[in-house]
PDB file of N, CA and C in Angstrom:
ATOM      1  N   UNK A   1      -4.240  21.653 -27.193  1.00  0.00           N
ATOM      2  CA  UNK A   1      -3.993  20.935 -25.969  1.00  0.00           C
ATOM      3  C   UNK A   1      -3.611  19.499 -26.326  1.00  0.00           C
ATOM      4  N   UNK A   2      -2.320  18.790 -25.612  1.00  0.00           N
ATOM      5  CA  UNK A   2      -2.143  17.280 -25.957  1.00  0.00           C
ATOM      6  C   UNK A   2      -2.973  16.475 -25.206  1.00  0.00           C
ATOM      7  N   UNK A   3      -3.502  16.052 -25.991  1.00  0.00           N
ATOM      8  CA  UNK A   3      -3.892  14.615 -25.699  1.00  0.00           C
ATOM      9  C   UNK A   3      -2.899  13.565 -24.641  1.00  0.00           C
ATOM     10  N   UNK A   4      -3.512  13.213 -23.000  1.00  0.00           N
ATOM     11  CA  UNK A   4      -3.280  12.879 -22.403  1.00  0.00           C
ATOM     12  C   UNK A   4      -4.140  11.440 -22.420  1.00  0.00           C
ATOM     13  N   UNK A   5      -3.741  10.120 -21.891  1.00  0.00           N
ATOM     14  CA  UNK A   5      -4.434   9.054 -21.599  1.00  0.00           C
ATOM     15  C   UNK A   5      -3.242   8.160 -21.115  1.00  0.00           C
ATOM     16  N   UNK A   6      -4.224   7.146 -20.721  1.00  0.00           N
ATOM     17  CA  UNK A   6      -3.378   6.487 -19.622  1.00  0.00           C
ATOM     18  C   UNK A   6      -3.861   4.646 -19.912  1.00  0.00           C
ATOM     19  N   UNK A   7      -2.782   3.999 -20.139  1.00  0.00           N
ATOM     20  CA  UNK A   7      -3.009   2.666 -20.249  1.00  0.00           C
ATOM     21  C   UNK A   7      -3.521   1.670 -19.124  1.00  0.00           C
ATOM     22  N   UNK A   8      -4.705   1.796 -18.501  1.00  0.00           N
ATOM     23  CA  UNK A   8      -4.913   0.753 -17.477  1.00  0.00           C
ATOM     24  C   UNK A   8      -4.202  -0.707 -17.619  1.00  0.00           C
ATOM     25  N   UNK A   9      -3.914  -1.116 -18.517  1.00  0.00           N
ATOM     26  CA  UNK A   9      -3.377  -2.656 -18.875  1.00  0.00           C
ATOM     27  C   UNK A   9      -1.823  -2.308 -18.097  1.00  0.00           C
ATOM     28  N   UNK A  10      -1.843  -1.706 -19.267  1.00  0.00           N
ATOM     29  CA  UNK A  10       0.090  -1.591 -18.449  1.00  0.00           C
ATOM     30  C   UNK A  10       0.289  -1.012 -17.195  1.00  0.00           C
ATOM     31  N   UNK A  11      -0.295  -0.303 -16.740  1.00  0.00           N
ATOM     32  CA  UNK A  11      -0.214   0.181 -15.390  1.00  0.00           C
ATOM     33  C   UNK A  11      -0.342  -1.119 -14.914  1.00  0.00           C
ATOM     34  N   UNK A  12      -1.350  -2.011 -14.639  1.00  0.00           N
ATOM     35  CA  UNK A  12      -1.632  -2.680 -13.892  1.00  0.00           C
ATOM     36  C   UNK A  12      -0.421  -3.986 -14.125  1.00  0.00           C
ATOM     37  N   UNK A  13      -0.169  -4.344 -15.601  1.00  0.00           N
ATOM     38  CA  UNK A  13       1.152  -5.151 -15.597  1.00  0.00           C
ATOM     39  C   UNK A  13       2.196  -4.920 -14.792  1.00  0.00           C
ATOM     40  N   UNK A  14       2.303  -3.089 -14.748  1.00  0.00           N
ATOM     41  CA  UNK A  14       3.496  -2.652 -13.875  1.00  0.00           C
ATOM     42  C   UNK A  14       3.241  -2.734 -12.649  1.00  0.00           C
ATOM     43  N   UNK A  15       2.283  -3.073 -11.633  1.00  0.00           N
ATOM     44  CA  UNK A  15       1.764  -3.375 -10.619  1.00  0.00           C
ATOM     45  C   UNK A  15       2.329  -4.757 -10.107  1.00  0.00           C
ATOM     46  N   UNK A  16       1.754  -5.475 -10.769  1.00  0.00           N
ATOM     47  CA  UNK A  16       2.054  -6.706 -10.849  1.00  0.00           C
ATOM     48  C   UNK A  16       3.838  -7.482 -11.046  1.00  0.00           C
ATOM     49  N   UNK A  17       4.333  -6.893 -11.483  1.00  0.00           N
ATOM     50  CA  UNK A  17       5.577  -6.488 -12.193  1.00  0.00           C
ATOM     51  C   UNK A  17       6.260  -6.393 -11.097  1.00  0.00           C
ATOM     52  N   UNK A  18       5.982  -4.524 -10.068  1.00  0.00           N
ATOM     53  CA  UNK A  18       6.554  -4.119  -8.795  1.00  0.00           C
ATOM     54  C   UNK A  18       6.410  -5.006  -7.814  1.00  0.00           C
ATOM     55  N   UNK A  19       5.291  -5.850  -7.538  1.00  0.00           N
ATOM     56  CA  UNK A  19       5.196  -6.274  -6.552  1.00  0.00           C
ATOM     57  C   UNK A  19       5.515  -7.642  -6.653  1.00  0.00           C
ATOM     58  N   UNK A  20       6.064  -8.631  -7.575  1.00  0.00           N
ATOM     59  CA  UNK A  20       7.206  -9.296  -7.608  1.00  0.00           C
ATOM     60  C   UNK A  20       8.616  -9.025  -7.249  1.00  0.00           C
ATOM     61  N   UNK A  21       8.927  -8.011  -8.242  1.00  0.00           N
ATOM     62  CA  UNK A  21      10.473  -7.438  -7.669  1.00  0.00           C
ATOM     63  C   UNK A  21      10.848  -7.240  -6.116  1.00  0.00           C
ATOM     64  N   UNK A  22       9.461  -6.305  -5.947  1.00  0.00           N
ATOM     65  CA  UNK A  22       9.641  -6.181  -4.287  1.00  0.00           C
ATOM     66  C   UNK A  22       9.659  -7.417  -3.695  1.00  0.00           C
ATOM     67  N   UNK A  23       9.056  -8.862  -4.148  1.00  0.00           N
ATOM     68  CA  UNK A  23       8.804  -9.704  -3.130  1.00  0.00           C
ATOM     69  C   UNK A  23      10.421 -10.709  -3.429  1.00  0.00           C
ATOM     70  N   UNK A  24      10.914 -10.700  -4.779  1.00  0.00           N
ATOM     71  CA  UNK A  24      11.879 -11.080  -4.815  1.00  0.00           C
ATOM     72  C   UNK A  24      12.875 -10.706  -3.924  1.00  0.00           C
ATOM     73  N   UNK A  25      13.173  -9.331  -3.857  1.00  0.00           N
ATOM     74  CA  UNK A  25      13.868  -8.419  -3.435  1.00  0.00           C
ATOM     75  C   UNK A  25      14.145  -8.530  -1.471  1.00  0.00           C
ATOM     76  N   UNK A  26      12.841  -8.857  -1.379  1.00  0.00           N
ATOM     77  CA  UNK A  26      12.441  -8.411   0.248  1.00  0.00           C
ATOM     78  C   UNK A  26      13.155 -10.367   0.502  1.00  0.00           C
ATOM     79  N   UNK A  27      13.036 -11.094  -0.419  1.00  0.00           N
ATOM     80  CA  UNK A  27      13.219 -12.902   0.264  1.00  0.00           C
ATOM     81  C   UNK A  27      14.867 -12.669  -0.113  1.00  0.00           C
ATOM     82  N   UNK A  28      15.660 -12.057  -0.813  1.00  0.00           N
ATOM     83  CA  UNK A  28      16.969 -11.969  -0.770  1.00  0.00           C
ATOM     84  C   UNK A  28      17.551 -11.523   0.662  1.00  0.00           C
ATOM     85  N   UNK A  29      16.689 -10.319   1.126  1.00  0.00           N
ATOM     86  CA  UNK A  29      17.191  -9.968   2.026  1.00  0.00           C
ATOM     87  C   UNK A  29      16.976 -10.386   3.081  1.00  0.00           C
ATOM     88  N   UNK A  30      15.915 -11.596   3.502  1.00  0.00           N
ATOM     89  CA  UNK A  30      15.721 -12.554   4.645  1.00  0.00           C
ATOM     90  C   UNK A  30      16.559 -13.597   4.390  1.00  0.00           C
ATOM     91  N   UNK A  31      16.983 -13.864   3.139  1.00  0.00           N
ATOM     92  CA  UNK A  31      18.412 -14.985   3.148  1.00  0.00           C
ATOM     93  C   UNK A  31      19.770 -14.138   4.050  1.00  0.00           C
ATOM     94  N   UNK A  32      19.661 -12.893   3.786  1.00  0.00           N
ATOM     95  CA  UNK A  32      20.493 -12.265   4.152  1.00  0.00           C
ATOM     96  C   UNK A  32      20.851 -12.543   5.325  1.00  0.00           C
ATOM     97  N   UNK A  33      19.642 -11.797   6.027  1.00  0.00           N
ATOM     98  CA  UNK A  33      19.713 -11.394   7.166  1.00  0.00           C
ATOM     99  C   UNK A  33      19.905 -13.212   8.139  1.00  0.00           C
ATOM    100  N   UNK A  34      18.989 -13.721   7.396  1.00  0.00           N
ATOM    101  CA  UNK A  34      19.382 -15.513   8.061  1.00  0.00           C
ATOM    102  C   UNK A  34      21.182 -15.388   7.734  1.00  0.00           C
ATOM    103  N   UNK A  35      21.601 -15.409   6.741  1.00  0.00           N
ATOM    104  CA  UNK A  35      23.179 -15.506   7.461  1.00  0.00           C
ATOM    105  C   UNK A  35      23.761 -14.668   8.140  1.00  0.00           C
ATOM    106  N   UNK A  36      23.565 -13.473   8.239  1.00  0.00           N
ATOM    107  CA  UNK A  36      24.175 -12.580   9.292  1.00  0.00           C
ATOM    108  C   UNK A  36      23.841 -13.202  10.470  1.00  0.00           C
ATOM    109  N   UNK A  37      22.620 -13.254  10.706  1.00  0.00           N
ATOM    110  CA  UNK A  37      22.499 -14.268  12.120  1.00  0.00           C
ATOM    111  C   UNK A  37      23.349 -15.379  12.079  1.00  0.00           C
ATOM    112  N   UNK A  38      23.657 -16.118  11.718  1.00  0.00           N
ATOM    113  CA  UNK A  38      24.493 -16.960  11.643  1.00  0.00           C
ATOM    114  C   UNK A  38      25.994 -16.763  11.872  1.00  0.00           C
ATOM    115  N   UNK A  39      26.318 -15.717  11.270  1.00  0.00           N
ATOM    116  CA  UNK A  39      27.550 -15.533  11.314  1.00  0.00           C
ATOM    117  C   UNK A  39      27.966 -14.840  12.519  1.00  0.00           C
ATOM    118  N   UNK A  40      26.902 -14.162  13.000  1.00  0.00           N
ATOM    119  CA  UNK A  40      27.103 -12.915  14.341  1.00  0.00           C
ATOM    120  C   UNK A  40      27.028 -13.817  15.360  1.00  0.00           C
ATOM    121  N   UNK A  41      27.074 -15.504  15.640  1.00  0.00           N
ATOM    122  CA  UNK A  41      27.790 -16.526  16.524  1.00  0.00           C
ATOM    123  C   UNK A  41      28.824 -16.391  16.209  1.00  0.00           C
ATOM    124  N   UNK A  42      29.481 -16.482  15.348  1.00  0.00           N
ATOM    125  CA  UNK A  42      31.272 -16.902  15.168  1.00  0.00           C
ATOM    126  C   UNK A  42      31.857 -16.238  15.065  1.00  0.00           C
ATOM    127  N   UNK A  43      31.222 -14.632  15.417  1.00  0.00           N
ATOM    128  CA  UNK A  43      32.498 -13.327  14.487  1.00  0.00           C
ATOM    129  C   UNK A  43      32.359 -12.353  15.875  1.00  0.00           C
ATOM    130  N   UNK A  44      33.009 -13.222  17.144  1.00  0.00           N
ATOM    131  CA  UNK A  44      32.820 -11.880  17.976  1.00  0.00           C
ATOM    132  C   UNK A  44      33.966 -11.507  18.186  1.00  0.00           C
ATOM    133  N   UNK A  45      34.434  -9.855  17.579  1.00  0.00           N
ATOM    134  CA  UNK A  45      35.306  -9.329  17.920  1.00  0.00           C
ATOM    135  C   UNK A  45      34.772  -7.634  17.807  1.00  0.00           C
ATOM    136  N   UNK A  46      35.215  -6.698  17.565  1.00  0.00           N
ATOM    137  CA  UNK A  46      35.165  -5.097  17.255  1.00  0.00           C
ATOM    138  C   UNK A  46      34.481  -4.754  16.017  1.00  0.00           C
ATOM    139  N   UNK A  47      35.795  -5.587  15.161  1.00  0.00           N
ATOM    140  CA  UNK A  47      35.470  -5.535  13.536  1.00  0.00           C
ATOM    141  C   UNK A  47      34.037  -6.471  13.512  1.00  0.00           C
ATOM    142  N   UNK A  48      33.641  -7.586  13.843  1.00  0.00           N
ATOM    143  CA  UNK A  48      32.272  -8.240  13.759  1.00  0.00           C
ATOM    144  C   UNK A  48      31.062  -7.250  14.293  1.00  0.00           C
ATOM    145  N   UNK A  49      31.689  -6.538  15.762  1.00  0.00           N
ATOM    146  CA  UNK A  49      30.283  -5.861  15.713  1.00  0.00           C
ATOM    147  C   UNK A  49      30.186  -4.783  15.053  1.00  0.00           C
ATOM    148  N   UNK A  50      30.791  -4.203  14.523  1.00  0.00           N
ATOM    149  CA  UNK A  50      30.732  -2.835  13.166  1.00  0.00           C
ATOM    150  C   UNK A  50      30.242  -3.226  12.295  1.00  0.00           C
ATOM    151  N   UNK A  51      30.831  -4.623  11.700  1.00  0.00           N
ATOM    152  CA  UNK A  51      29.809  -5.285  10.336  1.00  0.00           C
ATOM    153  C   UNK A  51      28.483  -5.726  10.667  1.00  0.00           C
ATOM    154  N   UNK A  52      28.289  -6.103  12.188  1.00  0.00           N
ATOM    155  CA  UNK A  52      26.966  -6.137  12.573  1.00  0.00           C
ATOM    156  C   UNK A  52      25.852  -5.483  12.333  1.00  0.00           C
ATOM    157  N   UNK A  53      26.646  -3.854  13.286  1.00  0.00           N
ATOM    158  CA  UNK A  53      25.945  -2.721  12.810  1.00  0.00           C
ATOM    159  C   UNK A  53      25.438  -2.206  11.816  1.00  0.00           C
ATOM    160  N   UNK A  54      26.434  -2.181  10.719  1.00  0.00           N
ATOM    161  CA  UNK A  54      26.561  -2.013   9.491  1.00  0.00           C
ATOM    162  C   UNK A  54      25.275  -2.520   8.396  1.00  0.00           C
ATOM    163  N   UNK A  55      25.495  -3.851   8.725  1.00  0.00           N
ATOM    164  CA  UNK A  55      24.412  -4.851   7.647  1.00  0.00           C
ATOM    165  C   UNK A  55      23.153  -4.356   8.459  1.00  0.00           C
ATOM    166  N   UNK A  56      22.842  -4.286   9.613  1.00  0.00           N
ATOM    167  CA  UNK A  56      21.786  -4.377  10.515  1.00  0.00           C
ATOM    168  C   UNK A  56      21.386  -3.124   9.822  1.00  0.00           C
ATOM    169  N   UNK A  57      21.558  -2.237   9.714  1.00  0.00           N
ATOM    170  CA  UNK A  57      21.491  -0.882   8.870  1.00  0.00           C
ATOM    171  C   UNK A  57      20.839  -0.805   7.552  1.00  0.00           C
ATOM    172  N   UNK A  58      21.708  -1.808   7.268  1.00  0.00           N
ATOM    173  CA  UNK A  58      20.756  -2.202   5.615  1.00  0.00           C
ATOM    174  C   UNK A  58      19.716  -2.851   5.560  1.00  0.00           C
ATOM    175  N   UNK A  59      19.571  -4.066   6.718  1.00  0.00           N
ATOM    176  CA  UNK A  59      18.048  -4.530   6.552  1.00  0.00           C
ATOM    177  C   UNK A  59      16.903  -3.789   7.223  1.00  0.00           C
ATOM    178  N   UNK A  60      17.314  -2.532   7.413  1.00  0.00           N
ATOM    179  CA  UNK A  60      16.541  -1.385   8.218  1.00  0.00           C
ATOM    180  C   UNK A  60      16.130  -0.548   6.615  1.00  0.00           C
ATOM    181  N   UNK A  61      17.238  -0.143   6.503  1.00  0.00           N
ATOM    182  CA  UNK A  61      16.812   0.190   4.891  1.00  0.00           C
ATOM    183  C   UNK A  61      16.297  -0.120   3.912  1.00  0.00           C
ATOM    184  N   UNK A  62      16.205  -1.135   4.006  1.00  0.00           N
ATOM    185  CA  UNK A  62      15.233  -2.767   3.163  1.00  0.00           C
ATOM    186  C   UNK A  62      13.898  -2.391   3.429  1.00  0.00           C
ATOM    187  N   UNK A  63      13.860  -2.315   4.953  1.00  0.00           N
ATOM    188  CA  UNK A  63      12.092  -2.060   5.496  1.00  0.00           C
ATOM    189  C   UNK A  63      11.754  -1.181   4.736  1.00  0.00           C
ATOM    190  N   UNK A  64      12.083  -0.149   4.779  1.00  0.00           N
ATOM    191  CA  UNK A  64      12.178   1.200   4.118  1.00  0.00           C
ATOM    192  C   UNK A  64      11.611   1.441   2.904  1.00  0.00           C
ATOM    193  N   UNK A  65      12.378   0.591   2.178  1.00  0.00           N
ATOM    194  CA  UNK A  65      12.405   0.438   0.372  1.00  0.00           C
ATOM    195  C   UNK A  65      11.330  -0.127   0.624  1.00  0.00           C
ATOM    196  N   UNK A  66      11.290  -1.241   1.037  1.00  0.00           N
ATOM    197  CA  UNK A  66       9.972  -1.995   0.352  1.00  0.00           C
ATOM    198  C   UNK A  66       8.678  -1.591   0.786  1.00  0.00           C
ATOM    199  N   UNK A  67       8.725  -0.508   1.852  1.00  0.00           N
ATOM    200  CA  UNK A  67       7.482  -0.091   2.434  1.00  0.00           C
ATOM    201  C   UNK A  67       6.919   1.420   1.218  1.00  0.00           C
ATOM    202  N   UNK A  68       8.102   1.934   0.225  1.00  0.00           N
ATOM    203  CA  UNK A  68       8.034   2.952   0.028  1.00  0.00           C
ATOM    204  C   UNK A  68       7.163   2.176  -1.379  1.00  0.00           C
ATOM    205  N   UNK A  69       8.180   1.136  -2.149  1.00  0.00           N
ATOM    206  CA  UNK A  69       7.610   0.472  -2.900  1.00  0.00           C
ATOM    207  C   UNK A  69       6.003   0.214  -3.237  1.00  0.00           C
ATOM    208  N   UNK A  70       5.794  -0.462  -1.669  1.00  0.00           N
ATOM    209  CA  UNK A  70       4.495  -1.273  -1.493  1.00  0.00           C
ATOM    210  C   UNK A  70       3.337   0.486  -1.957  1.00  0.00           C
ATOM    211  N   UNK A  71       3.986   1.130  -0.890  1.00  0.00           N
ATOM    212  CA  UNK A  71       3.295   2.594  -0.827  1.00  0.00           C
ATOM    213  C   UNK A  71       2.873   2.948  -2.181  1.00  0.00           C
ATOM    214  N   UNK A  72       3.780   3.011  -3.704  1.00  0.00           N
ATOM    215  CA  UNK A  72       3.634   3.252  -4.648  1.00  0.00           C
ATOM    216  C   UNK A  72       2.325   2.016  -5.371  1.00  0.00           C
ATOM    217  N   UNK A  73       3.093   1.059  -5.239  1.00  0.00           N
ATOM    218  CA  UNK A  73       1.753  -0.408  -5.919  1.00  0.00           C
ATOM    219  C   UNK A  73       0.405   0.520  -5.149  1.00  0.00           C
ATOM    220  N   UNK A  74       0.151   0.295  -3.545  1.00  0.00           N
ATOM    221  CA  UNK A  74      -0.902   1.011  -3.539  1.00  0.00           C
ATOM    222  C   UNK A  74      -1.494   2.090  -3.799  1.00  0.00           C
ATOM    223  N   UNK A  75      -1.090   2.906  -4.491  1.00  0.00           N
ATOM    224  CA  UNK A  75      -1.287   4.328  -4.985  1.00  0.00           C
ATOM    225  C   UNK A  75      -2.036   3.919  -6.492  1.00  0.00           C
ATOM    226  N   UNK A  76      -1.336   3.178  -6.782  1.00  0.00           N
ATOM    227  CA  UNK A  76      -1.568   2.347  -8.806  1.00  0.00           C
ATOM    228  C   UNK A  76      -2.997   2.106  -8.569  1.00  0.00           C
ATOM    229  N   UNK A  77      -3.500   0.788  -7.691  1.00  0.00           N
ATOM    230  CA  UNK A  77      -3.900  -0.019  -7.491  1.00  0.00           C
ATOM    231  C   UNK A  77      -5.542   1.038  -7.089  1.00  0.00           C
ATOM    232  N   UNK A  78      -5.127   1.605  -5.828  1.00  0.00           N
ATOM    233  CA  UNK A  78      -6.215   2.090  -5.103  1.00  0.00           C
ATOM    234  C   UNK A  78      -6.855   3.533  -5.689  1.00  0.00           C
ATOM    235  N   UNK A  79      -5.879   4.361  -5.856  1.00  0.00           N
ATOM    236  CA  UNK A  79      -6.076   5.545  -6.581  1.00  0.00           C
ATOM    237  C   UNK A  79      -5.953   5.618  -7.799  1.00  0.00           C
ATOM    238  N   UNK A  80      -5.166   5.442  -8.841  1.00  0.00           N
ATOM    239  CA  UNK A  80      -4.828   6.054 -10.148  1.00  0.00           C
ATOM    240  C   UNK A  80      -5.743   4.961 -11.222  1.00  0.00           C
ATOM    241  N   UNK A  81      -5.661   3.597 -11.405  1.00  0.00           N
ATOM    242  CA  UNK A  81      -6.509   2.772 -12.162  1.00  0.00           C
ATOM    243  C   UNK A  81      -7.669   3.364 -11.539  1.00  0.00           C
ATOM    244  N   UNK A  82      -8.401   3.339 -10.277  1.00  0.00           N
ATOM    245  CA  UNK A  82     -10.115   3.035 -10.852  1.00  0.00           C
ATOM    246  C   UNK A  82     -10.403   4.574 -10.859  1.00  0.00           C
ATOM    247  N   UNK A  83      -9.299   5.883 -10.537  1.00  0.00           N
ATOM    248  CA  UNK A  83      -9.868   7.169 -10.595  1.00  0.00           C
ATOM    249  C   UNK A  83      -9.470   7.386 -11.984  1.00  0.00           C
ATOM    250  N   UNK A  84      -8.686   6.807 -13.205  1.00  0.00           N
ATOM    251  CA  UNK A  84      -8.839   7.169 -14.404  1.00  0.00           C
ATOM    252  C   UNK A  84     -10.273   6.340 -15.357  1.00  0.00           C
ATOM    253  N   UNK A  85     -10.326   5.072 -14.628  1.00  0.00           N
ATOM    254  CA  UNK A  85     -11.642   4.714 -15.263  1.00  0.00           C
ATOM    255  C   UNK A  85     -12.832   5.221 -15.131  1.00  0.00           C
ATOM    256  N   UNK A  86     -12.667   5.462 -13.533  1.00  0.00           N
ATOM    257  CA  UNK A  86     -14.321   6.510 -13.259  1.00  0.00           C
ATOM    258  C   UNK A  86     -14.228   7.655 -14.298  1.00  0.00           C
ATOM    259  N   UNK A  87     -12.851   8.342 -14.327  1.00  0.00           N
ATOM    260  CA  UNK A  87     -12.849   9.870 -15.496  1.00  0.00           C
ATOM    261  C   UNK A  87     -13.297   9.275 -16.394  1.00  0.00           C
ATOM    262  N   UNK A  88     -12.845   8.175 -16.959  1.00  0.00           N
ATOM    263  CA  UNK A  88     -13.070   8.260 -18.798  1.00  0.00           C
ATOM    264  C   UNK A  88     -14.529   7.372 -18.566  1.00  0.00           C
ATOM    265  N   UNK A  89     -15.140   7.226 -17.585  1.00  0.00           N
ATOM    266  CA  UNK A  89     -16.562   6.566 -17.824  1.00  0.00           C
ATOM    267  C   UNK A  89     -17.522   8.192 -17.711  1.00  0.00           C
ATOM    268  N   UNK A  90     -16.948   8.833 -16.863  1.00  0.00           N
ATOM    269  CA  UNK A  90     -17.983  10.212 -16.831  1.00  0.00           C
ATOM    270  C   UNK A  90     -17.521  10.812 -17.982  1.00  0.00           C
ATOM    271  N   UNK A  91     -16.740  10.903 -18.552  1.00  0.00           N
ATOM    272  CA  UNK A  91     -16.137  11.677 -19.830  1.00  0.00           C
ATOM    273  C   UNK A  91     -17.251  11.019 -20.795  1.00  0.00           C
ATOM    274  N   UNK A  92     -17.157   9.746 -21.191  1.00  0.00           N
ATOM    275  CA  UNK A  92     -18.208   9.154 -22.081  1.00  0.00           C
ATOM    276  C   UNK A  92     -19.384   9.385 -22.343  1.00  0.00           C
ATOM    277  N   UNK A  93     -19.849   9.686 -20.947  1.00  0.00           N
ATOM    278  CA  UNK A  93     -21.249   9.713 -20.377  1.00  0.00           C
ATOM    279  C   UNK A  93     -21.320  11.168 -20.941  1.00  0.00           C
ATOM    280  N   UNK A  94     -20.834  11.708 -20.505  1.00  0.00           N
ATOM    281  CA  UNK A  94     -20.692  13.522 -20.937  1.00  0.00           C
ATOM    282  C   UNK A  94     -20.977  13.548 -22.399  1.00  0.00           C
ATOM    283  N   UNK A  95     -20.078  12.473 -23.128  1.00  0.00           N
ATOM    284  CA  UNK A  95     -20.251  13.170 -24.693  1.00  0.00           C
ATOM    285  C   UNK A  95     -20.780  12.669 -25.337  1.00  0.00           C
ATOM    286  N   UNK A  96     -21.710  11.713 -24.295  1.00  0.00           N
ATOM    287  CA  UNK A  96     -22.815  10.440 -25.075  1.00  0.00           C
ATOM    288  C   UNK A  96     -24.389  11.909 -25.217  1.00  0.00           C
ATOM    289  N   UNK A  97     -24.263  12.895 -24.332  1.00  0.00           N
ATOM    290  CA  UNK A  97     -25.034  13.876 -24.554  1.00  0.00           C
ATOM    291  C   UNK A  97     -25.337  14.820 -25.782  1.00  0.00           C
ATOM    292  N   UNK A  98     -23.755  14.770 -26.062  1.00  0.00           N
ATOM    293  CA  UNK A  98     -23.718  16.181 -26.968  1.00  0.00           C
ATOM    294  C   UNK A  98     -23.568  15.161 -28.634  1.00  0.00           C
ATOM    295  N   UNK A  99     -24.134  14.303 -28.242  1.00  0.00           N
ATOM    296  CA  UNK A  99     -24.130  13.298 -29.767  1.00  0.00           C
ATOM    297  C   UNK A  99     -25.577  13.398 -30.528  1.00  0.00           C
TER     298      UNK A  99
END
């Protein structure tokens, strides 16, 4: 059987890691969306409200991503770090017996 284990350090770097990117990620797209507002004063025609639509679409999709994102950090965070430490603390405990 292989030998499975799991790096709490780096997981948690990669935590830390995701939830920068995401926050980088999520303030690009409020610059964004601040100029589309901006621009959706000066661009009224057919073609403006299609690109309206359009972008408006993507910062819908943005929500999206970063909610799916966040979803994953909390999965790291809440489930997988402290349910591999509880394993390898009862694992210990287990073979602190048969010593």
């Amino acid at each position: 059987m292989a030998k499975q284990s799991i790096n709490t350090e780096k997981v948690m770097s990669a935590v830390y890691r995701l939830r920068a990117i995401n926050a980088t990620i999520n303030n690009e797209f409020r610059n964004l969306q601040n100029i589309a507002k901006r621009l959706e004063n000066d661009w009224k025609s057919s073609a403006g409200a299609n690109a309206h639509t359009t972008i408006y679409q993507l910062f819908k999709n943005n929500e999206i991503r970063s909610s799916v994102i966040q979803n994953y950090i909390n999965l790291l965070e809440q489930q997988v770090i402290p349910g591999y430490i509880n394993t390898e603390s009862v694992n210990n405990k287990l073979s602190d017996k048969f010593k």
